[in-house]
C-alpha atoms as a PDB file:
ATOM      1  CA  UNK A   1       0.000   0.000   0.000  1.00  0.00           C
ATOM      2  CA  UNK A   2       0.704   3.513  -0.767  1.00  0.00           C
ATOM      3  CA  UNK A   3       3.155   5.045   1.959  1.00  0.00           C
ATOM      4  CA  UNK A   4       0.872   8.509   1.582  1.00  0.00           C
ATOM      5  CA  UNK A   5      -2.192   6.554   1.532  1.00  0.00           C
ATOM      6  CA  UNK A   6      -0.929   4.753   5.057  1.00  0.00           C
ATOM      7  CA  UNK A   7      -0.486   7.945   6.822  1.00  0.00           C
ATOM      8  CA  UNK A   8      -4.134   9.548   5.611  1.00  0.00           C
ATOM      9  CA  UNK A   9      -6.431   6.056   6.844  1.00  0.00           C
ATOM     10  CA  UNK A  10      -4.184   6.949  10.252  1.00  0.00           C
ATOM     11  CA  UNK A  11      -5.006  10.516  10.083  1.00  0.00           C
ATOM     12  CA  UNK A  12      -8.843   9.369   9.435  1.00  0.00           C
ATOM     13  CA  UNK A  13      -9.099   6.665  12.294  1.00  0.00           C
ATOM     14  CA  UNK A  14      -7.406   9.431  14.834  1.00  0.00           C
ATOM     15  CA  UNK A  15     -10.819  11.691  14.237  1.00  0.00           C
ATOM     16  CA  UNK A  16     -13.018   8.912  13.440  1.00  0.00           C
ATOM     17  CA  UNK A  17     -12.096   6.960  17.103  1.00  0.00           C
ATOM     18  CA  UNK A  18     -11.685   9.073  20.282  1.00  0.00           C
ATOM     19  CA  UNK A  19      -8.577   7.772  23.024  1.00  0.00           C
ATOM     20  CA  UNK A  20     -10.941   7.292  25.333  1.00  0.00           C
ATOM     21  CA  UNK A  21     -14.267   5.939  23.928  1.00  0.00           C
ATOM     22  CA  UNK A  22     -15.732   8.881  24.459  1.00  0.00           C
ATOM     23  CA  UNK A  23     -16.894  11.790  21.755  1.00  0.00           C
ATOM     24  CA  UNK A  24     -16.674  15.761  22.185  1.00  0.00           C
ATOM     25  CA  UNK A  25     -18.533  17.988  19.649  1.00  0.00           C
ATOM     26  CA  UNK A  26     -18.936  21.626  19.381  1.00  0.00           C
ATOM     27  CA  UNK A  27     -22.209  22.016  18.137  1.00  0.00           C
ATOM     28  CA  UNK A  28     -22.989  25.979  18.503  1.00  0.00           C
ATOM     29  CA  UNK A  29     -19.864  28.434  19.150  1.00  0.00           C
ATOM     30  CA  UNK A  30     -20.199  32.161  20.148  1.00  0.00           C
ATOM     31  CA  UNK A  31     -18.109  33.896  16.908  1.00  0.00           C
ATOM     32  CA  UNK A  32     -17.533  37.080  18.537  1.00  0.00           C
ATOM     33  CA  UNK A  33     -15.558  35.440  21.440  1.00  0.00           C
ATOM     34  CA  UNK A  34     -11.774  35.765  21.030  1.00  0.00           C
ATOM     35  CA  UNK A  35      -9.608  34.106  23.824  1.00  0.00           C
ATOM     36  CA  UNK A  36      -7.085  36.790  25.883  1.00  0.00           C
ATOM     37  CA  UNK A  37      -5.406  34.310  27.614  1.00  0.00           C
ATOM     38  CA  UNK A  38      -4.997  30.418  28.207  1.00  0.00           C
ATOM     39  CA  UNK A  39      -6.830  28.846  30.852  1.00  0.00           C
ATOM     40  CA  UNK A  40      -6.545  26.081  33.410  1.00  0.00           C
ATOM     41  CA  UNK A  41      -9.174  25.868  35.395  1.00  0.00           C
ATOM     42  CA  UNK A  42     -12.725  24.162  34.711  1.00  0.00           C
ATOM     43  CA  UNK A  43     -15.647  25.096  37.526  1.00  0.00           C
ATOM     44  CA  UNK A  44     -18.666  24.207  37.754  1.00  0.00           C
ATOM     45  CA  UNK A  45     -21.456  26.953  37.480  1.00  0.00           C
ATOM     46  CA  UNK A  46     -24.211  26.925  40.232  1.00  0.00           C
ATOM     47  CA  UNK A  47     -27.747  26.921  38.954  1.00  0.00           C
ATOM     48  CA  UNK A  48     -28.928  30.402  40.760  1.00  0.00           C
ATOM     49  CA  UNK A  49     -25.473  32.092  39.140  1.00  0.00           C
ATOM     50  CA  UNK A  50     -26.394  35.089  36.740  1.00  0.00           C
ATOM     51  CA  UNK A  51     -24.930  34.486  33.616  1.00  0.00           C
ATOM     52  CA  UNK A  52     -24.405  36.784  30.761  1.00  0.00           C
ATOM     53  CA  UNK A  53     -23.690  35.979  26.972  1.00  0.00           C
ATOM     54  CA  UNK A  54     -20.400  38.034  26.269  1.00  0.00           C
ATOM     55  CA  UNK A  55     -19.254  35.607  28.465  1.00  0.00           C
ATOM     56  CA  UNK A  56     -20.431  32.580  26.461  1.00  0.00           C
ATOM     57  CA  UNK A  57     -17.562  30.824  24.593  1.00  0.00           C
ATOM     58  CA  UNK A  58     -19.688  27.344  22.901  1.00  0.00           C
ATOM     59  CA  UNK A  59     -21.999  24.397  23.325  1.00  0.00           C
ATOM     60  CA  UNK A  60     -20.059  20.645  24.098  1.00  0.00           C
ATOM     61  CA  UNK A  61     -21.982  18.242  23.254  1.00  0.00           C
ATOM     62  CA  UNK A  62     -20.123  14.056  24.832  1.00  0.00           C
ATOM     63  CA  UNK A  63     -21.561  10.733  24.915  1.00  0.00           C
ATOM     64  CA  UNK A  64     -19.575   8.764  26.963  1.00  0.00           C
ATOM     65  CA  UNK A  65     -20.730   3.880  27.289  1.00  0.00           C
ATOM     66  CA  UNK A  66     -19.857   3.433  31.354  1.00  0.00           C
ATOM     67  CA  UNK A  67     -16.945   1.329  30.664  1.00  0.00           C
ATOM     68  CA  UNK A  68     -13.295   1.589  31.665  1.00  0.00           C
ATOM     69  CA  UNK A  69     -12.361   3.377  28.392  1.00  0.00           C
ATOM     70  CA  UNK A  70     -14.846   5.669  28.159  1.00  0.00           C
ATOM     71  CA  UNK A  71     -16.728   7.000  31.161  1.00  0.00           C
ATOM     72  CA  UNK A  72     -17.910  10.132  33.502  1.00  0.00           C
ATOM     73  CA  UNK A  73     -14.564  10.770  34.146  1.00  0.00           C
ATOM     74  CA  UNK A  74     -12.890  10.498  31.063  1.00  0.00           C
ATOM     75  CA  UNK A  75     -15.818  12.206  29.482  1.00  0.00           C
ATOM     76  CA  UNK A  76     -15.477  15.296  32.031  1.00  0.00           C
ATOM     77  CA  UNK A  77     -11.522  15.451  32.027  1.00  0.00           C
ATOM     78  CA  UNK A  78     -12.170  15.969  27.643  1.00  0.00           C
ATOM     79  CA  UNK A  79     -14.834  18.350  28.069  1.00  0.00           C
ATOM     80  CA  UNK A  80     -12.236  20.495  30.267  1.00  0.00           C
ATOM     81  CA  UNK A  81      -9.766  19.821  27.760  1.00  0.00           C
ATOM     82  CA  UNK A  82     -11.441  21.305  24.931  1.00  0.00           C
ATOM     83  CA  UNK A  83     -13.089  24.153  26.822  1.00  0.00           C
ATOM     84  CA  UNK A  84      -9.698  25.381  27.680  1.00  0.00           C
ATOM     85  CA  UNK A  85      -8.089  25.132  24.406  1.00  0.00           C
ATOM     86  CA  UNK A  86     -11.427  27.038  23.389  1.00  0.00           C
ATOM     87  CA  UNK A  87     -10.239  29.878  26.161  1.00  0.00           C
ATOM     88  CA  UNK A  88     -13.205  29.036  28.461  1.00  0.00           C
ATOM     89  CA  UNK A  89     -12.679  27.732  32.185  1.00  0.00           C
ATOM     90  CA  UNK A  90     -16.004  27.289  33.597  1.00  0.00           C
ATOM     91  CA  UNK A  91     -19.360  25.261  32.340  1.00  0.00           C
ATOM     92  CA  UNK A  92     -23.093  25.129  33.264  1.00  0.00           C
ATOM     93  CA  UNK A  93     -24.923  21.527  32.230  1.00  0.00           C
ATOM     94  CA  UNK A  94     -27.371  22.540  30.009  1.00  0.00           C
ATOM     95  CA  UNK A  95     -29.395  18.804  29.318  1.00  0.00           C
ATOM     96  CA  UNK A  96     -28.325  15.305  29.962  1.00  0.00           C
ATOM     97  CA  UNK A  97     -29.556  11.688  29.591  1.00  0.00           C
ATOM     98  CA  UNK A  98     -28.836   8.482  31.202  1.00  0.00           C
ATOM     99  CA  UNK A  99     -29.484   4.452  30.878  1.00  0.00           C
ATOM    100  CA  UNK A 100     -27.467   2.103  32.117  1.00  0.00           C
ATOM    101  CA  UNK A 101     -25.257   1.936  28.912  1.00  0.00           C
ATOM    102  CA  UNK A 102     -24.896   5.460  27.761  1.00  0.00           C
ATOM    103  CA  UNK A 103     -24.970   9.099  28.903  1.00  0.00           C
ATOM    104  CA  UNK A 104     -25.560  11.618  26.904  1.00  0.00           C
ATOM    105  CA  UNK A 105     -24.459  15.436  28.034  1.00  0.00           C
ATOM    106  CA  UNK A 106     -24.735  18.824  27.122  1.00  0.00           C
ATOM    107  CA  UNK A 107     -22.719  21.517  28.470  1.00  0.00           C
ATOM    108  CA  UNK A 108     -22.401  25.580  27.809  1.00  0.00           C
ATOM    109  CA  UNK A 109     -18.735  27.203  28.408  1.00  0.00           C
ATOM    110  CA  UNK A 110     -17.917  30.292  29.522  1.00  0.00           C
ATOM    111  CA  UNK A 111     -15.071  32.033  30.134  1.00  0.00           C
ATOM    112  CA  UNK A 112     -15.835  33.850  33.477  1.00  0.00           C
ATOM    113  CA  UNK A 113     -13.421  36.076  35.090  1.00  0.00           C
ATOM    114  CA  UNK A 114     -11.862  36.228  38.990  1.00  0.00           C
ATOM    115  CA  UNK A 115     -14.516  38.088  40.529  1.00  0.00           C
ATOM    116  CA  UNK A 116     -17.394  35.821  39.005  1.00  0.00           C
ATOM    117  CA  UNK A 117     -15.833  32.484  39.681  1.00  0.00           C
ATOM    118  CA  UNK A 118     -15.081  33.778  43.518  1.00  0.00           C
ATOM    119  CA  UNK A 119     -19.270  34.718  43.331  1.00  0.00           C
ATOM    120  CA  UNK A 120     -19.829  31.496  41.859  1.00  0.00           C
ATOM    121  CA  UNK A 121     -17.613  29.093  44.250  1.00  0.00           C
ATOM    122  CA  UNK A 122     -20.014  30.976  47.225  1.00  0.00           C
ATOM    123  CA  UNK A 123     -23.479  29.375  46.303  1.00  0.00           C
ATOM    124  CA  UNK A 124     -21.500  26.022  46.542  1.00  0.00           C
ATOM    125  CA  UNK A 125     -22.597  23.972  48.980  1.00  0.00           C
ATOM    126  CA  UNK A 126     -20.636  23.482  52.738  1.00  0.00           C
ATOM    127  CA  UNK A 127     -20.177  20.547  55.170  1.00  0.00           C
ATOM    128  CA  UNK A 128     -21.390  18.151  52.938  1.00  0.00           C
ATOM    129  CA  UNK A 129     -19.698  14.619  51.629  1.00  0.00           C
ATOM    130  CA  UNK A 130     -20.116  13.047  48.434  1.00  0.00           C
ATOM    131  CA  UNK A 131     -19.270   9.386  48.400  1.00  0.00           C
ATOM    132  CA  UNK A 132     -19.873   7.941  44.783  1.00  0.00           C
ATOM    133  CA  UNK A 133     -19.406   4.161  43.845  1.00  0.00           C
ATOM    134  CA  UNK A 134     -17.634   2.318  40.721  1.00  0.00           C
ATOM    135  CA  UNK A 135     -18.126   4.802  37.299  1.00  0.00           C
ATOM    136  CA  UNK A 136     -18.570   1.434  35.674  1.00  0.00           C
ATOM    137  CA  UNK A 137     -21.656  -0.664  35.434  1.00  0.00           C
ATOM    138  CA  UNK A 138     -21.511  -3.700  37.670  1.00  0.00           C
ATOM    139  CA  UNK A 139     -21.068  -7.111  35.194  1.00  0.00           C
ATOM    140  CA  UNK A 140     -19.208 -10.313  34.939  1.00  0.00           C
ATOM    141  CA  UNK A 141     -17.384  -8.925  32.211  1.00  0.00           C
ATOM    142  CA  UNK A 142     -16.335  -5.734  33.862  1.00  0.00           C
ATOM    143  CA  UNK A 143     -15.624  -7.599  37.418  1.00  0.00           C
ATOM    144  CA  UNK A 144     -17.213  -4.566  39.118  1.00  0.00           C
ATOM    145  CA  UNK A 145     -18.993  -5.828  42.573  1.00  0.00           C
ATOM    146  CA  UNK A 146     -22.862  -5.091  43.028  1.00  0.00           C
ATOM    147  CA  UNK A 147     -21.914  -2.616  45.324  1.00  0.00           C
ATOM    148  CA  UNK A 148     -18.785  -0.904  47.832  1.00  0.00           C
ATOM    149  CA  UNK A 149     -20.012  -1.165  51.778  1.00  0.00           C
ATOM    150  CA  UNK A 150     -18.468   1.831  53.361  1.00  0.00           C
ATOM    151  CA  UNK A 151     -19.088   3.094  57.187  1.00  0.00           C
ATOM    152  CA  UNK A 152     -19.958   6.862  57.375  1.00  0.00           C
ATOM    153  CA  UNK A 153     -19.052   7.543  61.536  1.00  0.00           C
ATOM    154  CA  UNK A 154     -19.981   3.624  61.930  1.00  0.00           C
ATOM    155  CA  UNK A 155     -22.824   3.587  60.114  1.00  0.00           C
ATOM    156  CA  UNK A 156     -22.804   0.701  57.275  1.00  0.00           C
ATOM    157  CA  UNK A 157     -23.731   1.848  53.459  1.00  0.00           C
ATOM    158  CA  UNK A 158     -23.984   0.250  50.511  1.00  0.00           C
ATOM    159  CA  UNK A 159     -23.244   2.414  47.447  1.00  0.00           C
ATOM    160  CA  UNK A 160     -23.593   0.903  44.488  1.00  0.00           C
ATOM    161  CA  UNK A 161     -21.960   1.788  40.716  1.00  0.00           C
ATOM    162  CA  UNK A 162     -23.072   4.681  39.029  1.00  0.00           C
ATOM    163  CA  UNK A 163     -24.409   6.420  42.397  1.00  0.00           C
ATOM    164  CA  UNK A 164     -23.372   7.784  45.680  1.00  0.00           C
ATOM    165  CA  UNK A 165     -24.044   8.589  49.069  1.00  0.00           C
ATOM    166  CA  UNK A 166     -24.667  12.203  50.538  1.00  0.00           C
ATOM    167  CA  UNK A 167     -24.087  12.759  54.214  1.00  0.00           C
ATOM    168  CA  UNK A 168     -24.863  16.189  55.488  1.00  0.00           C
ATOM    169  CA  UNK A 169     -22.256  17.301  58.609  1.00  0.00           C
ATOM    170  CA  UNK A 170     -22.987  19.111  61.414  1.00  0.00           C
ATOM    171  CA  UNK A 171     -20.535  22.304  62.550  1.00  0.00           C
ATOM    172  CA  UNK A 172     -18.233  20.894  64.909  1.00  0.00           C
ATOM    173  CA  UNK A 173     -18.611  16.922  64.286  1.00  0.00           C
ATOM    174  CA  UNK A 174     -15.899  15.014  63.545  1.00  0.00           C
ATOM    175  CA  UNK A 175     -16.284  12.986  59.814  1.00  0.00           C
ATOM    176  CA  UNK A 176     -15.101   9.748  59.420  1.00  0.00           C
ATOM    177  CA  UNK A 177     -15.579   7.410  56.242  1.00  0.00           C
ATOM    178  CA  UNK A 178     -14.049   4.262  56.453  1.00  0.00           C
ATOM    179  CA  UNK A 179     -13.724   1.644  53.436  1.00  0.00           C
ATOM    180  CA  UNK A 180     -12.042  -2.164  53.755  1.00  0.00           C
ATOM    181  CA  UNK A 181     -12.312  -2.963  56.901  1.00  0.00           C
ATOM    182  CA  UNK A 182      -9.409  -2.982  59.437  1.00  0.00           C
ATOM    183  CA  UNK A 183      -6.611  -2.600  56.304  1.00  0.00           C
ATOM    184  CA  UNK A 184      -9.195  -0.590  53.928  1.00  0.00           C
ATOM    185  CA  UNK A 185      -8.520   2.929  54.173  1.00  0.00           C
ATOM    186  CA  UNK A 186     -10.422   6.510  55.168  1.00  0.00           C
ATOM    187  CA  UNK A 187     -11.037   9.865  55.370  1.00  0.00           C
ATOM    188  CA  UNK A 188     -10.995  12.344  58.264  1.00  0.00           C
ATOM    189  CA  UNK A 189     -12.733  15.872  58.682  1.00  0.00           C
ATOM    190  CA  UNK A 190     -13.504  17.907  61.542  1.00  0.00           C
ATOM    191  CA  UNK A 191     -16.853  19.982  60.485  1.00  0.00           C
ATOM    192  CA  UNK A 192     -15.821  23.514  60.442  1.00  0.00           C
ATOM    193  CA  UNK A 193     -18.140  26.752  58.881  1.00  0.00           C
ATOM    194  CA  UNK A 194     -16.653  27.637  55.774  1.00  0.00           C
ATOM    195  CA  UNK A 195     -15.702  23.618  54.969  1.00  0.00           C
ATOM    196  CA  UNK A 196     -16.496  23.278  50.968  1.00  0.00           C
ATOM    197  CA  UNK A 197     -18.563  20.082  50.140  1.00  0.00           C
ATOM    198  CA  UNK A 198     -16.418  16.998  49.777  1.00  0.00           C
ATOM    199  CA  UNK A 199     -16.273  14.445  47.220  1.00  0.00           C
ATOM    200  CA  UNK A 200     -14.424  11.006  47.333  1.00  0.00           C
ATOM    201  CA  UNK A 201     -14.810   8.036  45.361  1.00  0.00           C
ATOM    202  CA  UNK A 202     -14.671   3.871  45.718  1.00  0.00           C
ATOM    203  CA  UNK A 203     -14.019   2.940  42.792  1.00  0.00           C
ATOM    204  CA  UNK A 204     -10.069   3.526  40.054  1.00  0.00           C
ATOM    205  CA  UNK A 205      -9.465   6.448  38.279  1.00  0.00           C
ATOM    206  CA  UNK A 206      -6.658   8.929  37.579  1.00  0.00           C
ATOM    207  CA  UNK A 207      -8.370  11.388  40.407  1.00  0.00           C
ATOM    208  CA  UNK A 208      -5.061  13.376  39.055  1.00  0.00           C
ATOM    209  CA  UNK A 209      -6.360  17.397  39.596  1.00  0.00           C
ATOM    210  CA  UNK A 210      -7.774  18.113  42.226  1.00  0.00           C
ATOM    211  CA  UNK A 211      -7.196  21.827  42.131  1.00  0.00           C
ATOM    212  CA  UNK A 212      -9.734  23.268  45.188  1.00  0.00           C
ATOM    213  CA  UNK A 213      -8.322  22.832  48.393  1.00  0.00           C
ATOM    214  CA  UNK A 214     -10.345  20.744  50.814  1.00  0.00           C
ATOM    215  CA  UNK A 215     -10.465  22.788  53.678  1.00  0.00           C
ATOM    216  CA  UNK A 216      -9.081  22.315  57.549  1.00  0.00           C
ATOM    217  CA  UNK A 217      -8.798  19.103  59.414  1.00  0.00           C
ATOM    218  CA  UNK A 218      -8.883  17.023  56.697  1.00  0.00           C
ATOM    219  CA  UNK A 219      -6.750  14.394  56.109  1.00  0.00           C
ATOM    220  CA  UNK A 220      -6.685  10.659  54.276  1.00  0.00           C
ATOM    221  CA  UNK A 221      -5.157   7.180  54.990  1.00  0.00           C
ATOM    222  CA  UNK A 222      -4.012   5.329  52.181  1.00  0.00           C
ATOM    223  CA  UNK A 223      -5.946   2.685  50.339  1.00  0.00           C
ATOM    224  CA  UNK A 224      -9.054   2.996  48.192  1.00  0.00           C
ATOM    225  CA  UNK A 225     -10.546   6.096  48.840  1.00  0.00           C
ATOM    226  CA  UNK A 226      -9.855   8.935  46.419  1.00  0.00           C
ATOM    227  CA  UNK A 227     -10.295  12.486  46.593  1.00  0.00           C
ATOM    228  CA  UNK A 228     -12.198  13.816  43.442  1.00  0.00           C
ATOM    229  CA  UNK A 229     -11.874  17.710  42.292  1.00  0.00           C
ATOM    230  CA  UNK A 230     -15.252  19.384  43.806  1.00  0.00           C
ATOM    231  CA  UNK A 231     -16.166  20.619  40.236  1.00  0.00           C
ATOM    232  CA  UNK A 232     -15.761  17.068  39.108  1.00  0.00           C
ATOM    233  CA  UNK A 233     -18.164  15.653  41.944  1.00  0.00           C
ATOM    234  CA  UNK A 234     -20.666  18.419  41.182  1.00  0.00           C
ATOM    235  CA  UNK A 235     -20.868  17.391  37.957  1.00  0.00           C
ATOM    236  CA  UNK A 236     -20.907  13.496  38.769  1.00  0.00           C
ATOM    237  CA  UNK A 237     -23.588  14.264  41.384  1.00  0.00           C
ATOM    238  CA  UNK A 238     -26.309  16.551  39.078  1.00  0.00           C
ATOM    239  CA  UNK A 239     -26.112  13.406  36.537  1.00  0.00           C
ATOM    240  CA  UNK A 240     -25.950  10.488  38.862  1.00  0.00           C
ATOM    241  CA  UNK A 241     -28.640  12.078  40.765  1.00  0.00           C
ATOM    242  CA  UNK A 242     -30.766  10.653  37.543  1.00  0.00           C
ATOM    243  CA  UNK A 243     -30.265   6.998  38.333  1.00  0.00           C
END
């Protein structure tokens, strides 16, 4: 075969087939945005936060199949991929659909500035912990168990893939989660005003940015238990939420 030929079905199968499983589009983009500067950062935009549309960079449209190539987290971690290379850093989930093969999601980016993103991270919610299971659906294939038993300050729960617990803390109470037993592993958290939500999950990832500080008192063991980036468990928890 052709040498030149080669190199274009490459080219092709590069666009054609995601890395991860997972497919970003832009289907609507705001032409009279220009990017000043490059961005890092991907928050989540509370519902009750007043947006404006000079600050409106595009419309992402991702499908990710619950499966270790392509899921919620892979799907997220390439929708703040492409935002930022689009100049926007935050994102507001404008429709999504689940089943227990597929989810379908639909996100606007904006590009907000310091001031607006401090406003925003303020109607986030405190003192509360996000524990979400396996990001993989639960088969013989994918060797995921039926469900993770975890003890939230000794209580048992079961939380099962493609969900999670929500425990609201009190001011002053000491948090403990505690997963695998006697050699499992946990997380510690004295309940404090001012303490931004936290998320943690069960179940493998990359977990790699976590870029919003956790707060005071808090503190992990090693094991199985990993923190998540708060904008990242925001998002997991307004689509899981549907399950």
């Amino acid at each position: 075969m052709n040498k030149r030929y080669l190199i274009l079905i490459c080219v092709c199968l590069i666009f054609i087939c995601p890395l991860n499983g997972q497919k970003i589009t832009v289907i609507e983009r705001n032409g009279a945005f220009t990017a000043s500067e490059k961005q890092k950062e991907f928050y989540y935009i509370e519902k009750d936060f007043p947006l404006t549309d000079d600050r409106w960079v595009a419309i992402l449209e991702g499908t990710c199949n619950n499966t270790k190539q392509s899921n919620l987290e892979n799907l997220f971690y390439d929708f703040w991929e492409t935002a930022n290379a689009m100049g926007a850093n935050a994102f507001f989930i404008n429709d999504f659909s689940v089943d227990r093969h597929s989810v379908f999601v639909t996100v606007s980016i904006f590009n907000l500035t310091k001031e607006e993103l401090n406003d925003n991270v303020e109607l986030y919610s405190f003192n509360k912990i996000y524990v979400f299971g396996d990001l993989i659906v639960s088969t013989f294939k994918t060797k995921i168990p039926k469900y993770r038993k975890i003890k939230v300050n000794k209580v048992k729960i079961k939380v099962y893939p493609l969900s999670y617990y929500e425990y609201q803390s009190k001011i002053g109470e000491k948090e403990t989660i505690t997963f695998g037993g006697v050699l499992g592993s946990g997380v510690f958290r004295s309940g404090e005003a001012g303490n931004l939500s936290l998320y943690v999950s069960l179940g493998d990832g990359k977990f790699e940015r976590a870029l919003t500080p956790w707060g005071q008192g808090l503190s992990y063991s090693s094991g199985s238990i990993y923190p998540l980036d708060i904008n990242f468990g925001q998002f997991l928890a307004e689509i899981l939420e549907s399950y």
